[in-house]
C-alpha atoms as a PDB file:
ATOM      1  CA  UNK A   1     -13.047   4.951  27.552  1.00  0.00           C
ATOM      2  CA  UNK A   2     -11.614   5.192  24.034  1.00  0.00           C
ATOM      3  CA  UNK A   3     -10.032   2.371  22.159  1.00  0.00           C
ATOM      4  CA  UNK A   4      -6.316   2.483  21.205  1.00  0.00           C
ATOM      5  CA  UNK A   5      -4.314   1.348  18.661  1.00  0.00           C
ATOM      6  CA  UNK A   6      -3.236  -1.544  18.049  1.00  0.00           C
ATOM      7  CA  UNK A   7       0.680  -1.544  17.608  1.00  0.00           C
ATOM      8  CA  UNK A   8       2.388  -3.903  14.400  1.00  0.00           C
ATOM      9  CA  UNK A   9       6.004  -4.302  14.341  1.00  0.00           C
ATOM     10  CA  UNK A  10       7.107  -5.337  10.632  1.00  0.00           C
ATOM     11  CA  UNK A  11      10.519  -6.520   8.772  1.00  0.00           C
ATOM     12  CA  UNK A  12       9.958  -7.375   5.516  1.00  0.00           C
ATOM     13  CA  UNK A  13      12.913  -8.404   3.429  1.00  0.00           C
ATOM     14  CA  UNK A  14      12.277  -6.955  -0.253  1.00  0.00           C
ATOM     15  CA  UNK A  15      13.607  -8.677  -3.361  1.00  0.00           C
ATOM     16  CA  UNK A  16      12.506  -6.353  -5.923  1.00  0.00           C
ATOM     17  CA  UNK A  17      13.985  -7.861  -8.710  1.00  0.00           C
ATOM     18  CA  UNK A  18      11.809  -5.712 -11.486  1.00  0.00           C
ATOM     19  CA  UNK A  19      12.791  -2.174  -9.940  1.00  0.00           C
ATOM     20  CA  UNK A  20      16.597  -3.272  -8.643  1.00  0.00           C
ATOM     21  CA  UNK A  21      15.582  -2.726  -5.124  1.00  0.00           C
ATOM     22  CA  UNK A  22      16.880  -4.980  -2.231  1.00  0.00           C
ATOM     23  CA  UNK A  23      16.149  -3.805   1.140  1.00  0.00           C
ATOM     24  CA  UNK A  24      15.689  -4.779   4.995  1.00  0.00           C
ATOM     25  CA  UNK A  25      12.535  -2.502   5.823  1.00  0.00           C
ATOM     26  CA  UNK A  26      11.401  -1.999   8.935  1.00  0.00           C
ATOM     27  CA  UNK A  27       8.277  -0.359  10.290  1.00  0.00           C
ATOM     28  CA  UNK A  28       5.794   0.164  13.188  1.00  0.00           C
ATOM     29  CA  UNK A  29       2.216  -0.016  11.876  1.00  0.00           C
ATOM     30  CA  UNK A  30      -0.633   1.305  14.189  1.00  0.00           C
ATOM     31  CA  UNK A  31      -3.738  -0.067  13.660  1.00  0.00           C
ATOM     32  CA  UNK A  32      -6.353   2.556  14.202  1.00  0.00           C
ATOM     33  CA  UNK A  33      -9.580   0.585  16.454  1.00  0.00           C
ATOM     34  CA  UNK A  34     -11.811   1.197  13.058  1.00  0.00           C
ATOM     35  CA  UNK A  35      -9.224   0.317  10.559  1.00  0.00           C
ATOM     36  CA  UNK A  36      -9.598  -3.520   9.632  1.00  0.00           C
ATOM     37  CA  UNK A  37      -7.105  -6.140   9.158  1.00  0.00           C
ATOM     38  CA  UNK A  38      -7.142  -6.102   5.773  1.00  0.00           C
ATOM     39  CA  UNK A  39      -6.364  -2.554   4.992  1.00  0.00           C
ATOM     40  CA  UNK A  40      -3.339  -2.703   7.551  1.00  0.00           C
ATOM     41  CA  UNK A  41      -1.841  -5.717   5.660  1.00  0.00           C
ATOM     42  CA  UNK A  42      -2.433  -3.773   1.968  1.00  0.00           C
ATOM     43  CA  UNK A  43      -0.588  -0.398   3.933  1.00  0.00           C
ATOM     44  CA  UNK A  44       2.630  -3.039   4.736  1.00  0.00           C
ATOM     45  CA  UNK A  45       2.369  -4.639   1.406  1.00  0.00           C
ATOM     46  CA  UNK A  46       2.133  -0.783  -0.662  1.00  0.00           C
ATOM     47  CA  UNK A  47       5.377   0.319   1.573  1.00  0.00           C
ATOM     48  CA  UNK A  48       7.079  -2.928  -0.005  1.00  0.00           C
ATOM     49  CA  UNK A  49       5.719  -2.741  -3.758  1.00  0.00           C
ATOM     50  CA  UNK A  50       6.149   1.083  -4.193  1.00  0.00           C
ATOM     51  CA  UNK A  51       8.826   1.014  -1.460  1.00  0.00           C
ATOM     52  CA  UNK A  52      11.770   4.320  -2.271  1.00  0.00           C
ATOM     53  CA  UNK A  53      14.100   5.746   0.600  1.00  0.00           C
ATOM     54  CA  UNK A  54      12.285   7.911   2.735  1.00  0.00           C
ATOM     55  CA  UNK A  55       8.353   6.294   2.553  1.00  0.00           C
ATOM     56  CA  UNK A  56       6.832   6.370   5.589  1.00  0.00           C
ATOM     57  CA  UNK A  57       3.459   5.874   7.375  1.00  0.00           C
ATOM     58  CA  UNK A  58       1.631   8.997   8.095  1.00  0.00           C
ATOM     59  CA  UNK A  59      -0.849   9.578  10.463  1.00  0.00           C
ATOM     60  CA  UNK A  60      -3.250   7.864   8.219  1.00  0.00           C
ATOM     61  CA  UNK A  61      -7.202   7.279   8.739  1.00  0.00           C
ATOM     62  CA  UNK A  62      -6.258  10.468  11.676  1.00  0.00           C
ATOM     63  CA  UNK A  63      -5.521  12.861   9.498  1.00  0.00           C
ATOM     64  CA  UNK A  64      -7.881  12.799   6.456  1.00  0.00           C
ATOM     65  CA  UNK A  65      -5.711  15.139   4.163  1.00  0.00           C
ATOM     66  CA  UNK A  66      -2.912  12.793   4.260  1.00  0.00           C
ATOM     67  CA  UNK A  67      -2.089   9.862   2.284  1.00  0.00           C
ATOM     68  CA  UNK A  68      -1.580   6.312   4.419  1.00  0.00           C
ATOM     69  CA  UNK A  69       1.953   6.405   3.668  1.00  0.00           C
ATOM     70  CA  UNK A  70       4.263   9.029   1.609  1.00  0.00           C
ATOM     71  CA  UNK A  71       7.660  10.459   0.726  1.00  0.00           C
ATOM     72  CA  UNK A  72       8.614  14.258   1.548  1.00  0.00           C
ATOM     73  CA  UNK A  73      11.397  15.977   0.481  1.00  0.00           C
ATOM     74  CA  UNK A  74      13.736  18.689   2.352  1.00  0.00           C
ATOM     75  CA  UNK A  75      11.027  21.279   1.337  1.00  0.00           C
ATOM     76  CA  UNK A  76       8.476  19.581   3.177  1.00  0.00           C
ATOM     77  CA  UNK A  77       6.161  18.767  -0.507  1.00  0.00           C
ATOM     78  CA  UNK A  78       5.152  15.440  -1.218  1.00  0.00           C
ATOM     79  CA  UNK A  79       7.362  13.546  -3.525  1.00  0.00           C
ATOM     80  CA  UNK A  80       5.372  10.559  -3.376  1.00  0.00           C
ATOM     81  CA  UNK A  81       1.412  10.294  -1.750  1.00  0.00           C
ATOM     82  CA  UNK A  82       0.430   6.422  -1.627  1.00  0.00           C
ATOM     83  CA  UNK A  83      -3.169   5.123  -1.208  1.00  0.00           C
ATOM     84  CA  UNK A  84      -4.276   1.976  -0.434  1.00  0.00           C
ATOM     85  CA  UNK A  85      -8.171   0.431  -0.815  1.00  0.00           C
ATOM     86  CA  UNK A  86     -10.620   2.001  -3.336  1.00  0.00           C
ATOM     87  CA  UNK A  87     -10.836   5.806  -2.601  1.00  0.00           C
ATOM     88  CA  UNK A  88     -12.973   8.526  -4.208  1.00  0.00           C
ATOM     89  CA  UNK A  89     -11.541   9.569  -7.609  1.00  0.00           C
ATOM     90  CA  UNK A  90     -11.730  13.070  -6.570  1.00  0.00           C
ATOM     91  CA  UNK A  91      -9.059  12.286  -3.841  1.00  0.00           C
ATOM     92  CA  UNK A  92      -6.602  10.601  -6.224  1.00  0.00           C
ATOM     93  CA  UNK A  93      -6.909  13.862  -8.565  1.00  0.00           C
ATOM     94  CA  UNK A  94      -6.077  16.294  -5.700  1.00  0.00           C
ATOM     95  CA  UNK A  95      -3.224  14.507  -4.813  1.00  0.00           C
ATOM     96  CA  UNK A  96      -1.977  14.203  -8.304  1.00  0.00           C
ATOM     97  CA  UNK A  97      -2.151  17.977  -8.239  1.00  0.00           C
ATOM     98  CA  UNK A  98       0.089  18.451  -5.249  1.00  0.00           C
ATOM     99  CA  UNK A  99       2.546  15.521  -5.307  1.00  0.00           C
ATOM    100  CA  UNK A 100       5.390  14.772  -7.511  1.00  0.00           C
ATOM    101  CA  UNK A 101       4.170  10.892  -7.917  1.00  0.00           C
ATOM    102  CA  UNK A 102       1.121   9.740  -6.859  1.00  0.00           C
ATOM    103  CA  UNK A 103       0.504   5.669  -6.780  1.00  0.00           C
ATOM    104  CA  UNK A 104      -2.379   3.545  -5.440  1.00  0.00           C
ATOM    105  CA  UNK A 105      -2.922  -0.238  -4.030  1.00  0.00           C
ATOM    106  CA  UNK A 106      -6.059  -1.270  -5.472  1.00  0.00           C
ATOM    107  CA  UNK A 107      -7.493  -3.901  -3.063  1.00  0.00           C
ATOM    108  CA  UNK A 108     -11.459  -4.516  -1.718  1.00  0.00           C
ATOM    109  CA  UNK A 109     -14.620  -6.891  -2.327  1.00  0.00           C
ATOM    110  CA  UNK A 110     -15.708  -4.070  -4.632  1.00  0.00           C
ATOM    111  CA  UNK A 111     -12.742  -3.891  -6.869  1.00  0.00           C
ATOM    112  CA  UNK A 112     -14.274  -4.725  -9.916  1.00  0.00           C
ATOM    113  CA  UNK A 113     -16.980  -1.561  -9.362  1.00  0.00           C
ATOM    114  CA  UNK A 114     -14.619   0.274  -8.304  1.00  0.00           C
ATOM    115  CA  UNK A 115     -12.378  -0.194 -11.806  1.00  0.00           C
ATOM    116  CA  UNK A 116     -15.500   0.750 -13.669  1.00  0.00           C
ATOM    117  CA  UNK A 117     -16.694   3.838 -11.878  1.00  0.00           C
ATOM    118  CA  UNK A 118     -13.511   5.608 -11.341  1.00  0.00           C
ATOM    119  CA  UNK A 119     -10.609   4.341 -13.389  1.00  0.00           C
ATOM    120  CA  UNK A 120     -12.229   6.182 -16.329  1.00  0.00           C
ATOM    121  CA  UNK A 121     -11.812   9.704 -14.111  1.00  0.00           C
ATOM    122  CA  UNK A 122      -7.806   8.732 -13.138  1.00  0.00           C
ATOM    123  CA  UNK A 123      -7.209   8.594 -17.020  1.00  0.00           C
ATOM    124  CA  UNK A 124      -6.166  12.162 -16.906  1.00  0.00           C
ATOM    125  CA  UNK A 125      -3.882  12.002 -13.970  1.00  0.00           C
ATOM    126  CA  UNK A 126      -0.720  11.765 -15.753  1.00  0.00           C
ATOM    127  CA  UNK A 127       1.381  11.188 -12.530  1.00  0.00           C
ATOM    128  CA  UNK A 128      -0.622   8.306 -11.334  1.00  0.00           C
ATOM    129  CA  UNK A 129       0.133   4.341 -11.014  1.00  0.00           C
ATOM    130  CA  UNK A 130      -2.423   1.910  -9.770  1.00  0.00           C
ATOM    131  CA  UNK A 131      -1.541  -1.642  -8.914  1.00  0.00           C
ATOM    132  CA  UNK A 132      -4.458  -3.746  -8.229  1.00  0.00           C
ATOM    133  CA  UNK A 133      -3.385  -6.727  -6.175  1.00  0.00           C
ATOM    134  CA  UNK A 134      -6.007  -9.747  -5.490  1.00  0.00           C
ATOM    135  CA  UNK A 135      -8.758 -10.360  -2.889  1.00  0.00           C
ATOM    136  CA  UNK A 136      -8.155 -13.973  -2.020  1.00  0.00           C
ATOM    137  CA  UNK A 137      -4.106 -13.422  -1.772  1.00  0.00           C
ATOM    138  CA  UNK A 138      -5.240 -10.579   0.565  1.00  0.00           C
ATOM    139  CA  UNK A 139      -7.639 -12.510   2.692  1.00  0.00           C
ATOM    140  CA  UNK A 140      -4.734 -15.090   3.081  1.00  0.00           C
ATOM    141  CA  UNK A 141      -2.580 -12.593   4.265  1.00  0.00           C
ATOM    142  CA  UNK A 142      -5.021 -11.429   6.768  1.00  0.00           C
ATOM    143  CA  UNK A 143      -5.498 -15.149   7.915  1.00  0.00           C
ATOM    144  CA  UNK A 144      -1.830 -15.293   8.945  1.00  0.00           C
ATOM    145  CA  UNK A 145      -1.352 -11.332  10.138  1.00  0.00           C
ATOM    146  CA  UNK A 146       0.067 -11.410  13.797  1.00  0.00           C
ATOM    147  CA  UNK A 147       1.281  -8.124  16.084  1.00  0.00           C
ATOM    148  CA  UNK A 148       5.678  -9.009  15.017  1.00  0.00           C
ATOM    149  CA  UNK A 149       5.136  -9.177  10.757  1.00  0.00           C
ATOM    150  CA  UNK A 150       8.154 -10.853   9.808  1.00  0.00           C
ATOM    151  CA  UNK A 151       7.720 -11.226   5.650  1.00  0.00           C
ATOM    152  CA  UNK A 152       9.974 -11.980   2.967  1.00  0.00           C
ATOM    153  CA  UNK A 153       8.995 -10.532  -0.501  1.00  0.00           C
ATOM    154  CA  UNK A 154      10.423 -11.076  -4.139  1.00  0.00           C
ATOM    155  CA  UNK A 155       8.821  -9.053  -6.820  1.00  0.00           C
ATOM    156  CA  UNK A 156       9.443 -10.510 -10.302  1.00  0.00           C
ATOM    157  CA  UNK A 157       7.982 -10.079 -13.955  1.00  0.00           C
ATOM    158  CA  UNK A 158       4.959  -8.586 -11.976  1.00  0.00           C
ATOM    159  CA  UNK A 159       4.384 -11.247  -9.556  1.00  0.00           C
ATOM    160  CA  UNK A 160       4.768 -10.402  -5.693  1.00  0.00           C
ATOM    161  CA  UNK A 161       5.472 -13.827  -3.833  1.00  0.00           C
ATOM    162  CA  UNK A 162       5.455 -13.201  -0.308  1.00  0.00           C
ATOM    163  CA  UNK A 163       6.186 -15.527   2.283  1.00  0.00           C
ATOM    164  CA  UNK A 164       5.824 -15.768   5.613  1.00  0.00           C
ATOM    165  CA  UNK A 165       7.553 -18.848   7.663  1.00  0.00           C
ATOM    166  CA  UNK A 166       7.408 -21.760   5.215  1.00  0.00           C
ATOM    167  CA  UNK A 167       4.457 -21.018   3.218  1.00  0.00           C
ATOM    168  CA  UNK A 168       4.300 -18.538   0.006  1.00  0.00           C
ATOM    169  CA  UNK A 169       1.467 -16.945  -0.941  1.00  0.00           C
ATOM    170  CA  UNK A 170       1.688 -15.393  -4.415  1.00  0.00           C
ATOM    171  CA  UNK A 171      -0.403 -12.731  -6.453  1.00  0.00           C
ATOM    172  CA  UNK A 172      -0.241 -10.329  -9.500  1.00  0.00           C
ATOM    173  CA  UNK A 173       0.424  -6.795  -9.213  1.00  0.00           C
ATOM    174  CA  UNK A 174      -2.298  -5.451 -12.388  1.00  0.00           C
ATOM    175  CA  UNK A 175      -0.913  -2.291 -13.499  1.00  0.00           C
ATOM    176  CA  UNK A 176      -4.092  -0.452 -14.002  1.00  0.00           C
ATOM    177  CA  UNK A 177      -2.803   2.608 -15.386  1.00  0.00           C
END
């Protein structure tokens, strides 16, 4: 018997005080039975830090030619083709290629390798913005992750603090390039 998804329902007020945005998003999240927690949390937190009217999740780790969340327009091309993780190089070129904007969460263990090995390649992809975020604030998101996401999250001077019930949890968002 296959394994099913595991369903999220989100609302995440955004205070986005750097970018002018203030918005009530919601979204339903599925979590794929070999996605883990912490890549689901970093997809919510990339639809709030590059949030723009009209992002949405795709079919993510389903569909391997399509970004975990994006932005098309009325003729069906990508606008904007978000990543989240560490992903091949190679990937983040191709989409550059094909979509309008293309802008990447950095998050994992291996972030530091990761930087090394293929920020160097991305140099060339004019259209490209990576935001590193860190892996403790991540693994303390993960620690408090339930099925009903109910987050409130002010981005200012670079700093995301995001809080959920009484307690704030606060990281940097590195602009890598």
């Amino acid at each position: 018997m296959a394994l099913t998804a595991t369903i999220h329902k989100a609302t995440i007020t955004l205070s986005d005080i750097d970018r002018g945005v203030y918005e009530t998003l919601t979204a339903t999240a599925a979590r794929h039975p070999s996605e883990t927690a912490e890549r689901l949390a970093a997809r919510l937190l990339a639809l709030a830090v590059f949030y723009e009217e009209g992002l949405t999740f795709t079919k993510g780790l389903c569909a391997g030619d399509e970004p975990d969340i994006w932005v098309k327009g009325g003729d069906d091309r990508v606008r904007l083709w978000v990543e989240v993780g560490l992903p091949e190089s190679d990937r983040i070129v191709k989409a550059g290629r094909h979509a309008e904007r293309v802008a990447l969460l950095a998050c994992g263990r291996a972030l530091a390798t990761w930087q090394q090995q293929h920020l160097p390649r991305l140099a060339g992809v004019a259209n490209l913005t990576v935001i590193a975020i860190d892996q403790p604030f991540l693994a303390a998101l993960v620690e408090r992750l339930e099925r009903v996401v109910s987050w409130s999250i002010t981005i200012t001077e670079g700093v995301c603090y995001l809080t959920i019930g009484d307690e704030t949890l606060e990281t940097a968002l590195q602009r890598l390039c």
